[in-house]
C-alpha atoms as a PDB file:
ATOM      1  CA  UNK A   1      11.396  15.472 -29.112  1.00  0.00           C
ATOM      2  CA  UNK A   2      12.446  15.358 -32.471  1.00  0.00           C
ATOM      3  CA  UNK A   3      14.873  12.390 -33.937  1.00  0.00           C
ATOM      4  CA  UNK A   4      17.012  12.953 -37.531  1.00  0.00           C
ATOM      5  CA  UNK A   5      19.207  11.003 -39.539  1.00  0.00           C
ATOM      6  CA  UNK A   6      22.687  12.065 -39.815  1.00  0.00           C
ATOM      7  CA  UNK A   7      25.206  11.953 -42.741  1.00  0.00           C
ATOM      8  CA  UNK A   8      28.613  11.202 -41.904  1.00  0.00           C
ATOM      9  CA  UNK A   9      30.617  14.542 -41.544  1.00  0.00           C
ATOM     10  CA  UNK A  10      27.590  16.291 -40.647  1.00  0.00           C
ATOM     11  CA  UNK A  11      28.272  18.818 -37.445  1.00  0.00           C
ATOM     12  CA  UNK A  12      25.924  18.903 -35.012  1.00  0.00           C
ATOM     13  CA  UNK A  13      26.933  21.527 -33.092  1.00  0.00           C
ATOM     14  CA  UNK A  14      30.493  23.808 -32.832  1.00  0.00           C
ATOM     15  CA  UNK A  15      32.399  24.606 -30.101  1.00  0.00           C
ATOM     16  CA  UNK A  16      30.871  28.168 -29.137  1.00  0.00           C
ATOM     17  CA  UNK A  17      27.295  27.877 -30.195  1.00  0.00           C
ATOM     18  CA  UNK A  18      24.921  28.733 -27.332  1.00  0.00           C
ATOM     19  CA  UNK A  19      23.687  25.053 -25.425  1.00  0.00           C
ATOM     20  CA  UNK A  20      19.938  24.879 -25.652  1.00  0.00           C
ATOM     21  CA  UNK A  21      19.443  20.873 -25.967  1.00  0.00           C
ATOM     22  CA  UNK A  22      20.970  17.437 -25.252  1.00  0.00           C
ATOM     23  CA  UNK A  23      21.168  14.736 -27.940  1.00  0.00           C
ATOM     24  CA  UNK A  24      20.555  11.313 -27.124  1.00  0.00           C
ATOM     25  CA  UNK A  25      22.344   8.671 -29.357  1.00  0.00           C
ATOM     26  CA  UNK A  26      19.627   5.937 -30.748  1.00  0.00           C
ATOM     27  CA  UNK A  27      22.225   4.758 -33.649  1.00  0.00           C
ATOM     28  CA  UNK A  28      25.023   5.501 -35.010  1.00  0.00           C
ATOM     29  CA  UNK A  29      28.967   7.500 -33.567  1.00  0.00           C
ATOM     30  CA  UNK A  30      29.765  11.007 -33.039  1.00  0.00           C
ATOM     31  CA  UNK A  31      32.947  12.234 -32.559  1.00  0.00           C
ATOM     32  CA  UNK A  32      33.516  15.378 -29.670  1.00  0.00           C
ATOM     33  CA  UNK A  33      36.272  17.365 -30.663  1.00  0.00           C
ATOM     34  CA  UNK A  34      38.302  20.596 -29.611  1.00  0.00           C
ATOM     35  CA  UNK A  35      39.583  23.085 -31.918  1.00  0.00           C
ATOM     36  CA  UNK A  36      37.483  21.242 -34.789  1.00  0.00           C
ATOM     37  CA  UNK A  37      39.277  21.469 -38.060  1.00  0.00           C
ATOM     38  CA  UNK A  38      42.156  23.534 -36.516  1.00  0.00           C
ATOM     39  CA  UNK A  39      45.795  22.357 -37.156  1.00  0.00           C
ATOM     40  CA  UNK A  40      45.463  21.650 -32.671  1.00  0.00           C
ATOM     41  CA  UNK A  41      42.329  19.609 -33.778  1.00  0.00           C
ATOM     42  CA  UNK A  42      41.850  16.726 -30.873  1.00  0.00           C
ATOM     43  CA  UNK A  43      39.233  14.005 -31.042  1.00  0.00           C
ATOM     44  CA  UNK A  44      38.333  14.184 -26.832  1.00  0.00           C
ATOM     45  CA  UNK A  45      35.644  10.856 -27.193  1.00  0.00           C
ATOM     46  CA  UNK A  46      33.739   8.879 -29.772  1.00  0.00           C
ATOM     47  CA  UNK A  47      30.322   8.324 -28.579  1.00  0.00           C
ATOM     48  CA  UNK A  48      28.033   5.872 -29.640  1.00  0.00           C
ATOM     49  CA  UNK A  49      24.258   4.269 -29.487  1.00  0.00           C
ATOM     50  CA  UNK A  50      22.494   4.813 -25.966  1.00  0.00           C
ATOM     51  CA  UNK A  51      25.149   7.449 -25.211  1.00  0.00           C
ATOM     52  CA  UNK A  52      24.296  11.621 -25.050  1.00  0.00           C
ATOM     53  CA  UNK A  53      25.817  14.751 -25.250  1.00  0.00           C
ATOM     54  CA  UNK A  54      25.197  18.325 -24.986  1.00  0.00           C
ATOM     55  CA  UNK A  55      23.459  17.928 -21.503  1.00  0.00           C
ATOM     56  CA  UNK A  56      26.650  20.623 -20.165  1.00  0.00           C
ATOM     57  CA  UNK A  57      24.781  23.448 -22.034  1.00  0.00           C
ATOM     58  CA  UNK A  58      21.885  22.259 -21.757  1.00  0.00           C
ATOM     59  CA  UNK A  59      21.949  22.274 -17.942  1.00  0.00           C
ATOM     60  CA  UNK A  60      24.299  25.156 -17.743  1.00  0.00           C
ATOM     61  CA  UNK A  61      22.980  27.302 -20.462  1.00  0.00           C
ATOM     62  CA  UNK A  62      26.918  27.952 -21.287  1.00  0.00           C
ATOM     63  CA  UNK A  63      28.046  28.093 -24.797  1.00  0.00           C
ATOM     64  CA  UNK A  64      29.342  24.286 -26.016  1.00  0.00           C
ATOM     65  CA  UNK A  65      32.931  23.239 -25.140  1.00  0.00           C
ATOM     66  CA  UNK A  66      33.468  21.208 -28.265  1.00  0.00           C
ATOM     67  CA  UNK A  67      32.389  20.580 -31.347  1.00  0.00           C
ATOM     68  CA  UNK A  68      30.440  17.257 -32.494  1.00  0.00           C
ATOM     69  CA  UNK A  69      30.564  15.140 -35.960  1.00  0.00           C
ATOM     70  CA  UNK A  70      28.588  12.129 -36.936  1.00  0.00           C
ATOM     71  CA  UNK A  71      31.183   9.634 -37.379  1.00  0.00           C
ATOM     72  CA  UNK A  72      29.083   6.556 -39.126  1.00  0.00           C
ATOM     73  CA  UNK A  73      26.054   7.628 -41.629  1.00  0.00           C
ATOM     74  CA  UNK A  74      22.843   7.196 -41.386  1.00  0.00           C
ATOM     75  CA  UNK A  75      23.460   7.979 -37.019  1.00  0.00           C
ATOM     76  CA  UNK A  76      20.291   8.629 -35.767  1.00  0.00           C
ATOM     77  CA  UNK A  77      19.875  10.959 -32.687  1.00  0.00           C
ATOM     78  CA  UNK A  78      17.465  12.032 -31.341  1.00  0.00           C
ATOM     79  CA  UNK A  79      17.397  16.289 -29.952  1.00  0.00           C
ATOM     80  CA  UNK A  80      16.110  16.918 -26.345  1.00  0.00           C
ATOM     81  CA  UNK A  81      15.078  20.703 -25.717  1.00  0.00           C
ATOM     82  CA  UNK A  82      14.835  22.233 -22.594  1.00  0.00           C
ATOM     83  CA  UNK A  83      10.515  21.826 -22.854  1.00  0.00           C
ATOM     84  CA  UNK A  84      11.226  18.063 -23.719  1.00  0.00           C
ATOM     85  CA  UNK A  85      13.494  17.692 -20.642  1.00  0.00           C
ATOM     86  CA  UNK A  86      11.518  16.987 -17.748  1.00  0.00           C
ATOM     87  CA  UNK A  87       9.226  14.369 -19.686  1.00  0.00           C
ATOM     88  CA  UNK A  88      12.193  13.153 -21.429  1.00  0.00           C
ATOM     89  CA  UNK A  89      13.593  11.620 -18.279  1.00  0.00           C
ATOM     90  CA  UNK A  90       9.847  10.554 -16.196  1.00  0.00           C
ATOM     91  CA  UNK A  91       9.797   8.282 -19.445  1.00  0.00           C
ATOM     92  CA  UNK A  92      13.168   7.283 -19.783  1.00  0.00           C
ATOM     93  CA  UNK A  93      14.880   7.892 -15.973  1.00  0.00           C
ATOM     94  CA  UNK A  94      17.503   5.426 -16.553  1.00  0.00           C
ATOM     95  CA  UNK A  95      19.228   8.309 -18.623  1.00  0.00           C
ATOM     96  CA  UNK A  96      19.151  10.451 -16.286  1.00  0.00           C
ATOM     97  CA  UNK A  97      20.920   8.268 -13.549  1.00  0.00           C
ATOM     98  CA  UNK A  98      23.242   7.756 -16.877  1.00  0.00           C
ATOM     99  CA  UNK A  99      24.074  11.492 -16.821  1.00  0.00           C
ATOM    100  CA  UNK A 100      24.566  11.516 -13.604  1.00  0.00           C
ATOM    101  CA  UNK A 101      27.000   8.726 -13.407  1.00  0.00           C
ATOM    102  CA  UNK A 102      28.607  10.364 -16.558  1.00  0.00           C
ATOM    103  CA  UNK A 103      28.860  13.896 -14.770  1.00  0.00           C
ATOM    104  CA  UNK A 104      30.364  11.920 -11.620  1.00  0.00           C
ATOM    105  CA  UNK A 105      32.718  10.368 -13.396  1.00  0.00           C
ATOM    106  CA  UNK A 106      34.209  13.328 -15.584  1.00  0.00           C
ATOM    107  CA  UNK A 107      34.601  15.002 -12.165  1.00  0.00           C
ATOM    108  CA  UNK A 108      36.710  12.365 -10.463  1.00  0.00           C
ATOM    109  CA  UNK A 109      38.536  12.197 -13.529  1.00  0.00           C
ATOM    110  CA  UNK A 110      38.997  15.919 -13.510  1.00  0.00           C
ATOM    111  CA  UNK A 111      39.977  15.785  -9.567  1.00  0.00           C
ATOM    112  CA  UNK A 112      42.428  13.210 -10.465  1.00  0.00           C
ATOM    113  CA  UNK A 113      44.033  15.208 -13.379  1.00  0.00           C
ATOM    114  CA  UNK A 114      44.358  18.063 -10.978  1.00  0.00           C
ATOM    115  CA  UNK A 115      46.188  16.181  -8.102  1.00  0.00           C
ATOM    116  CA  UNK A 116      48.444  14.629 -11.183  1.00  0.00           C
ATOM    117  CA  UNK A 117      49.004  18.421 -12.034  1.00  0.00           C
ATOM    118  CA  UNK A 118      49.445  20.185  -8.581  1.00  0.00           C
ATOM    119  CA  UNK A 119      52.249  16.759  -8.006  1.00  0.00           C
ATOM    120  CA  UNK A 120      54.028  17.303 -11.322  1.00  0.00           C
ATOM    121  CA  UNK A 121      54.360  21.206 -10.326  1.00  0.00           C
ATOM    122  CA  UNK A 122      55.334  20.253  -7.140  1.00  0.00           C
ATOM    123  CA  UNK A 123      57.822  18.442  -8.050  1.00  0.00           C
ATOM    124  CA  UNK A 124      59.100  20.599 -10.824  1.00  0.00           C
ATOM    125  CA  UNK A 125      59.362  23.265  -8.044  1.00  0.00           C
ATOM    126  CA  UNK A 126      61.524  21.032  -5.954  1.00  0.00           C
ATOM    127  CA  UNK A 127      63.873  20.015  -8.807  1.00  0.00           C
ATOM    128  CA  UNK A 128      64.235  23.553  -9.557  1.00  0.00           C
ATOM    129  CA  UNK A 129      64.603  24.949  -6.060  1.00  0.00           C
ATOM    130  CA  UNK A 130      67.433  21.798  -5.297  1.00  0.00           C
ATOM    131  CA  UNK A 131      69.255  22.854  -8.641  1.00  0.00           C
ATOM    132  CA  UNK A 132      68.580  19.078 -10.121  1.00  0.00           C
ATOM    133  CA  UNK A 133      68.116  18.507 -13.890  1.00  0.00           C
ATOM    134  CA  UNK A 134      64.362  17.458 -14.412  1.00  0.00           C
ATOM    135  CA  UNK A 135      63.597  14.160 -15.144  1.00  0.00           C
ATOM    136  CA  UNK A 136      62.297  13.193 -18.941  1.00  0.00           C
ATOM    137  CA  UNK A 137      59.262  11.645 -17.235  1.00  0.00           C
ATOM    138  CA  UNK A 138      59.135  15.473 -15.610  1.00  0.00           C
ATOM    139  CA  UNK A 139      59.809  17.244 -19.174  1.00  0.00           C
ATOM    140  CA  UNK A 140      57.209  15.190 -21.013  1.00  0.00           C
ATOM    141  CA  UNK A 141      54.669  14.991 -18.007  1.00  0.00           C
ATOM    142  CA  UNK A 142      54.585  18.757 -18.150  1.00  0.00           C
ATOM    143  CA  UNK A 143      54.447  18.993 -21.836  1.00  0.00           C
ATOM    144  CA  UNK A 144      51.185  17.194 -21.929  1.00  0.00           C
ATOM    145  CA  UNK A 145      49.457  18.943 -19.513  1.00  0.00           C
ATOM    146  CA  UNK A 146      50.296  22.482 -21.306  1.00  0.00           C
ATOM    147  CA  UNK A 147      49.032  20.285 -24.690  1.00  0.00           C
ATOM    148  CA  UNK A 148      45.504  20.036 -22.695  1.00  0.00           C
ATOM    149  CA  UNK A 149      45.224  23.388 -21.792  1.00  0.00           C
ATOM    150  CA  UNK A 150      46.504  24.747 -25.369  1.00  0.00           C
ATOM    151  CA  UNK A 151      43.517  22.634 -26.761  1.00  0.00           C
ATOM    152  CA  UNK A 152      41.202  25.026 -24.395  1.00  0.00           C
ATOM    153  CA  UNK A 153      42.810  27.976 -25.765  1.00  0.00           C
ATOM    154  CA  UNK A 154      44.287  28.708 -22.305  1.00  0.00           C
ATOM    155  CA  UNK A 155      47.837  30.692 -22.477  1.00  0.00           C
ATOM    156  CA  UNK A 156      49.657  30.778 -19.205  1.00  0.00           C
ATOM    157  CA  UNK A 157      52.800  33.502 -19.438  1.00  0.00           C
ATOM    158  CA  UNK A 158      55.169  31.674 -17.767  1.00  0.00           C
ATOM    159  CA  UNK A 159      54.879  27.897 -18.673  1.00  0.00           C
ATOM    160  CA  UNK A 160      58.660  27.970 -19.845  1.00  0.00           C
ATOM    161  CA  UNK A 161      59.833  28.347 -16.474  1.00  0.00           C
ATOM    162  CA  UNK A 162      58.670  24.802 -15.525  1.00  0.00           C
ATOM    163  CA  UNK A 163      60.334  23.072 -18.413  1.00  0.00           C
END
């Protein structure tokens, strides 16, 4: 398992590149961000000592969703490849119930965004089926969903009929 010293600025990985490792955090903040240095640029967490990242690809072997920055210089972190893994956590298991809890945790958040969603449709659909005038609360509700999906490059057709 190798550990480095990072300047701030310096890019660990982009959004794309092929997942092959997980970083663990010894010192030091990273930033994860979508649609790094676009003009849609979003900062999605700051992570910071004792936290990781990268386990998604890692696990997966999927390309990375984001891209990460070093935030604070001289952020040391350490790079956990896929022969590393296994020893990795029989010395260190409390991070892997800490990924666990992490991947639980971004799933009930997801499920939660999702119900928020499918309700704000819903009712969207009702206001337009009774002939009402949607709410602001409706307008901007809907707007910021369609914000998160732009950030994932997602383009749905026929958005416009829900505003």
């Amino acid at each position: 398992m190798e550990t480095k010293t990072y300047k701030k600025g310096d890019i660990i990985f982009r959004q794309g590149d092929p997942g092959d490792c997980l970083y663990d955090i010894h010192w030091g903040t990273v930033g994860v961000y979508a649609n790094y240095g676009m003009p849609d640029e979003k900062l999605l967490a700051e992570l910071e000592g004792d936290d990781f990242f990268g386990e998604m690809g890692l696990l997966e072997k999927e390309p990375r969703s984001a891209t990460v920055v070093v935030l604070e210089k001289n952020t040391q972190i350490a790079k956990v490849t896929e022969e590393d893994f296994m020893s990795f956590f029989a010395e260190r298991p409390e991070k892997a119930l800490k990924i666990m809890i992490q991947l639980s945790e971004r799933l009930r958040k997801t499920t939660k965004d999702y119900l928020e969603a499918c309700r704000v449709v819903y009712e969207s659909v009702e206001a337009e089926k009774n002939g009402e005038e949607k709410s602001s609360w409706l307008k901007e509700t809907i707007d910021e969903i369609c914000a998160v999906y732009k950030d994932y490059n997602f383009y749905f057709h026929d958005w416009d009929r829900f505003m």
